[in-house]
Protein backbone atom coordinates (compact mmCIF):
# COMPACT_ATOMS: atom_id res chain seq x y z
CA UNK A 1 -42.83 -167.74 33.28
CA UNK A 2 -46.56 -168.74 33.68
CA UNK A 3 -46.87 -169.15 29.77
CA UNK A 4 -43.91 -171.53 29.48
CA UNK A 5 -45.11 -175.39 29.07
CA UNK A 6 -43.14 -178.46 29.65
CA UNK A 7 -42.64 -179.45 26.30
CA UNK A 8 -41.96 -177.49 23.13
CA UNK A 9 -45.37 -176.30 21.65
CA UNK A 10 -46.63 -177.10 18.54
CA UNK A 11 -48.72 -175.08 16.17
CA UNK A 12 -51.88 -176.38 17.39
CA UNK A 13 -51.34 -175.47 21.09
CA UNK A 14 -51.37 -171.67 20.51
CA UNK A 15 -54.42 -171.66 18.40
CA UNK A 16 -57.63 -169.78 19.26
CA UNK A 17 -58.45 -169.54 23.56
CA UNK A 18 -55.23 -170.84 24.17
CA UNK A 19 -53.25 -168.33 22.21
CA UNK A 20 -55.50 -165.85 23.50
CA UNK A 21 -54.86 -167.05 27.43
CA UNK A 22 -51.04 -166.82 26.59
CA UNK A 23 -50.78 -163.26 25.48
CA UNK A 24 -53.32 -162.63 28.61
CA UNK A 25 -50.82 -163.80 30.55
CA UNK A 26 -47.92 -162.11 28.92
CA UNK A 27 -49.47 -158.74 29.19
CA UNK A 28 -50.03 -158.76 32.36
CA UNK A 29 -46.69 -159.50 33.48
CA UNK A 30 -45.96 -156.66 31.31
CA UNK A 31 -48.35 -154.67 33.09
CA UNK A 32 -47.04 -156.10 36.79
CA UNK A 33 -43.62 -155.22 36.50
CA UNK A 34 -44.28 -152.01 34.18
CA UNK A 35 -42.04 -152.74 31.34
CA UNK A 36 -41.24 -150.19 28.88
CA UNK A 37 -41.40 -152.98 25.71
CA UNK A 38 -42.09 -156.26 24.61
CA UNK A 39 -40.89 -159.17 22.62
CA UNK A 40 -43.48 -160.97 20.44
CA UNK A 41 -43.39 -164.91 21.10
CA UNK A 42 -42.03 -165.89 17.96
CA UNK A 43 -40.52 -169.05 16.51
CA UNK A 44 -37.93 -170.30 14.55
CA UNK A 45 -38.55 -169.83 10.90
CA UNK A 46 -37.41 -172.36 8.28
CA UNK A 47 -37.85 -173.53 4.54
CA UNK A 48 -41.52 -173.14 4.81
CA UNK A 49 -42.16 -170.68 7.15
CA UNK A 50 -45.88 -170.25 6.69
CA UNK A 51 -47.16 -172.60 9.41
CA UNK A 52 -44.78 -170.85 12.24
CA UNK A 53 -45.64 -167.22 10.80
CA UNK A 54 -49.67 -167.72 10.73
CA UNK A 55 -49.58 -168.64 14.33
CA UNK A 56 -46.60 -165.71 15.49
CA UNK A 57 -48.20 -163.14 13.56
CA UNK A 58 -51.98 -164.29 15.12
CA UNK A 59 -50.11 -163.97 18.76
CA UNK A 60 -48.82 -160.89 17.96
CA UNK A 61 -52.12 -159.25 16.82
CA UNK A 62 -53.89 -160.81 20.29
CA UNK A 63 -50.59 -159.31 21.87
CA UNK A 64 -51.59 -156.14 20.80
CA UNK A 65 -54.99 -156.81 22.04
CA UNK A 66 -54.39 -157.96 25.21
CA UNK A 67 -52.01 -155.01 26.01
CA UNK A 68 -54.39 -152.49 25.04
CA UNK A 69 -57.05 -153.73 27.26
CA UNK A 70 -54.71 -153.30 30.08
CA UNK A 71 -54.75 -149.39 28.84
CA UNK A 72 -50.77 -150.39 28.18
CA UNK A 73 -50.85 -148.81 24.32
CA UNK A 74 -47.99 -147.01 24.96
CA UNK A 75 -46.35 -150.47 25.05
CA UNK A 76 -43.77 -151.01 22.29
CA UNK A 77 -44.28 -154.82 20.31
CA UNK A 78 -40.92 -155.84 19.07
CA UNK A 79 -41.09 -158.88 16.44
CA UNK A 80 -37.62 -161.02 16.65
CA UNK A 81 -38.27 -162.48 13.15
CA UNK A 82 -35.47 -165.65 13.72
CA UNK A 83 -34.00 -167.58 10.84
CA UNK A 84 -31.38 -169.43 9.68
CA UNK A 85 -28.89 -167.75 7.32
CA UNK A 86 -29.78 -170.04 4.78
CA UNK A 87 -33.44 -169.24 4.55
CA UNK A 88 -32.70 -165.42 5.36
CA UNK A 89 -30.39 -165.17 2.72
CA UNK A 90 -33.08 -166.74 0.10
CA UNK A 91 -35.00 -163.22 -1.41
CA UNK A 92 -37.97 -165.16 -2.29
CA UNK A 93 -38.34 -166.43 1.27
CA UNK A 94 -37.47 -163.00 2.96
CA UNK A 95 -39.76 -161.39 0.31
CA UNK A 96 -42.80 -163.83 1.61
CA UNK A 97 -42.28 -163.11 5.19
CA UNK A 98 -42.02 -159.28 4.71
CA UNK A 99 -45.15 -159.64 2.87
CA UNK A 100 -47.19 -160.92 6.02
CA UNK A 101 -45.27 -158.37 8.44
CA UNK A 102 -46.89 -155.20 7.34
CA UNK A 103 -50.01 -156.42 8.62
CA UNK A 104 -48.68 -157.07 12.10
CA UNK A 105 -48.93 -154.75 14.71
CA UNK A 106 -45.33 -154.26 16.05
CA UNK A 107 -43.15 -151.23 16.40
CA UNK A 108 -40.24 -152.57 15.26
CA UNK A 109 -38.44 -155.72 13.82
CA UNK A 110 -35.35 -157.82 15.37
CA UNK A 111 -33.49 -160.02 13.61
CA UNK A 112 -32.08 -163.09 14.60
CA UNK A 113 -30.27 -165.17 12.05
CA UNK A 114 -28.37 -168.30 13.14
CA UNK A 115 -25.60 -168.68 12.21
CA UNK A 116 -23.76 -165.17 12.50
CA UNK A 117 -20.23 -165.96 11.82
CA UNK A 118 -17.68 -165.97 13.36
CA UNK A 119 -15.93 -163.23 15.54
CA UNK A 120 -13.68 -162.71 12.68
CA UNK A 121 -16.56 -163.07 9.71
CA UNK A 122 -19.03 -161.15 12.33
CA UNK A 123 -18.76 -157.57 10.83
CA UNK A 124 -18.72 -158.97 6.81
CA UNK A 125 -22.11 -161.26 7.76
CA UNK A 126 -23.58 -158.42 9.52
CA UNK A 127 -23.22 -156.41 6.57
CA UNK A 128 -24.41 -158.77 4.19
CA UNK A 129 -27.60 -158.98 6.53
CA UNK A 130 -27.83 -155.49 6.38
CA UNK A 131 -28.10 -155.48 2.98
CA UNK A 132 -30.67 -158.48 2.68
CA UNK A 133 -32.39 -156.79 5.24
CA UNK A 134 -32.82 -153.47 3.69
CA UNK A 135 -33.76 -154.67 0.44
CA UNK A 136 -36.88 -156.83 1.71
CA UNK A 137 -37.56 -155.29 5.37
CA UNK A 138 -40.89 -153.12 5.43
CA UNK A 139 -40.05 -149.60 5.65
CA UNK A 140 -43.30 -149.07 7.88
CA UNK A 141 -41.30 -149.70 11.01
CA UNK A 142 -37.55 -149.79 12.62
CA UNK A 143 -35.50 -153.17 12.53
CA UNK A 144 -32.39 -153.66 14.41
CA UNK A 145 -29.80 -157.57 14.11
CA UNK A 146 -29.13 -159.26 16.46
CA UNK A 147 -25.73 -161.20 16.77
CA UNK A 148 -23.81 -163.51 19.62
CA UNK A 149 -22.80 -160.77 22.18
CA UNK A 150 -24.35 -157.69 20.59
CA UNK A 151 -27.05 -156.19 19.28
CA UNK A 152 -26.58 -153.54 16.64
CA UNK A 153 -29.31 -150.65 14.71
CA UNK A 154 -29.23 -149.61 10.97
C-alpha cells in the first residue's frame, strides 16, 4: 500500500496536505481496482479518544472528498470505530464518540472492540455489545461488530 509508512504514524503526520495526499492516494486505488466500498483509516481509540477521533474523522471527510472528485460517489465509506471493551463499555465515552460521528460522512459504522471473548463468552459479549451499541450508535446510518472469525449485522 502506497499510503503505508515505515513507522506507526502519529497524529501530526496525517494533518493538513499530508492527510489530504493519503486519502488521494487511497481513492485512487479505490478507483484502480473499482471497489464496491471502503474502509475509513481509523485508529485505535482509548481513554481519551479525542486526539485519534479529530484526525480519523478529518480523514474521513477528505475521504469523502477525494472519492467524489474521482466521480466515485457511489462509493460506500465504512467507519471501523475500534476500541477496547473497557472504553466501549464506558456510556460516557461511547456517548462522546457518537456525538462526533453524525457529522462524518460514512455509510455505515463497524465495530471493532478488543477483546471479544472467548469462543465460549463470544455470543454473551456480542450481545452485550449489541446492546451498548444500540443505545449510543447514531441511528443516521447502519453499524455492523466485528469479532475474531466473523463479522455479524444487527
Amino acid at each position: 500500500m502506497p499510503w503505508a509508512p515505515a513507522a506507526p504514524h502519529r497524529p501530526s503526520d496525517l494533518a493538513g496536505g499530508r492527510g489530504r495526499e493519503l486519502c488521494d492516494l487511497i481513492a485512487a486505488a479505490v478507483a484502480d481496482i473499482d471497489h464496491s466500498a471502503v474502509l475509513a483509516p481509523t485508529h485505535l481509540l482509548t481513554s481519551e479518544p479525542a486526539e485519534w477521533l479529530a484526525v480519523d474523522i478529518a480523514l474521513t471527510i477528505e475521504l469523502r472528498r477525494a472519492l467524489n472528485e474521482l466521480d466515485l460517489v457511489h462509493v460506500p465509506i465504512y467507519y471501523p470505530l475500534i476500541a477496547r471493551s473497557e472504553q466501549f463499555s464506558d456510556a460516557q465515552w461511547r456517548g462522546e464518540v457518537a456525538k462526533h460521528l453524525v457529522q462524518v460522512p460514512i455509510d455505515a459504522l463497524w465495530l471493532r472492540i478488543h477483546p471479544f471473548g472467548t469462543p465460549k463468552a463470544g455470543p454473551l459479549v456480542l450481545k452485550i455489545t449489541w446492546r451498548r451499541a444500540a443505545s449510543s450508535t447514531p441511528s443516521t446510518f447502519p453499524w455492523s461488530a466485528s469479532t475474531p472469525g466473523r463479522s455479524v449485522l444487527p
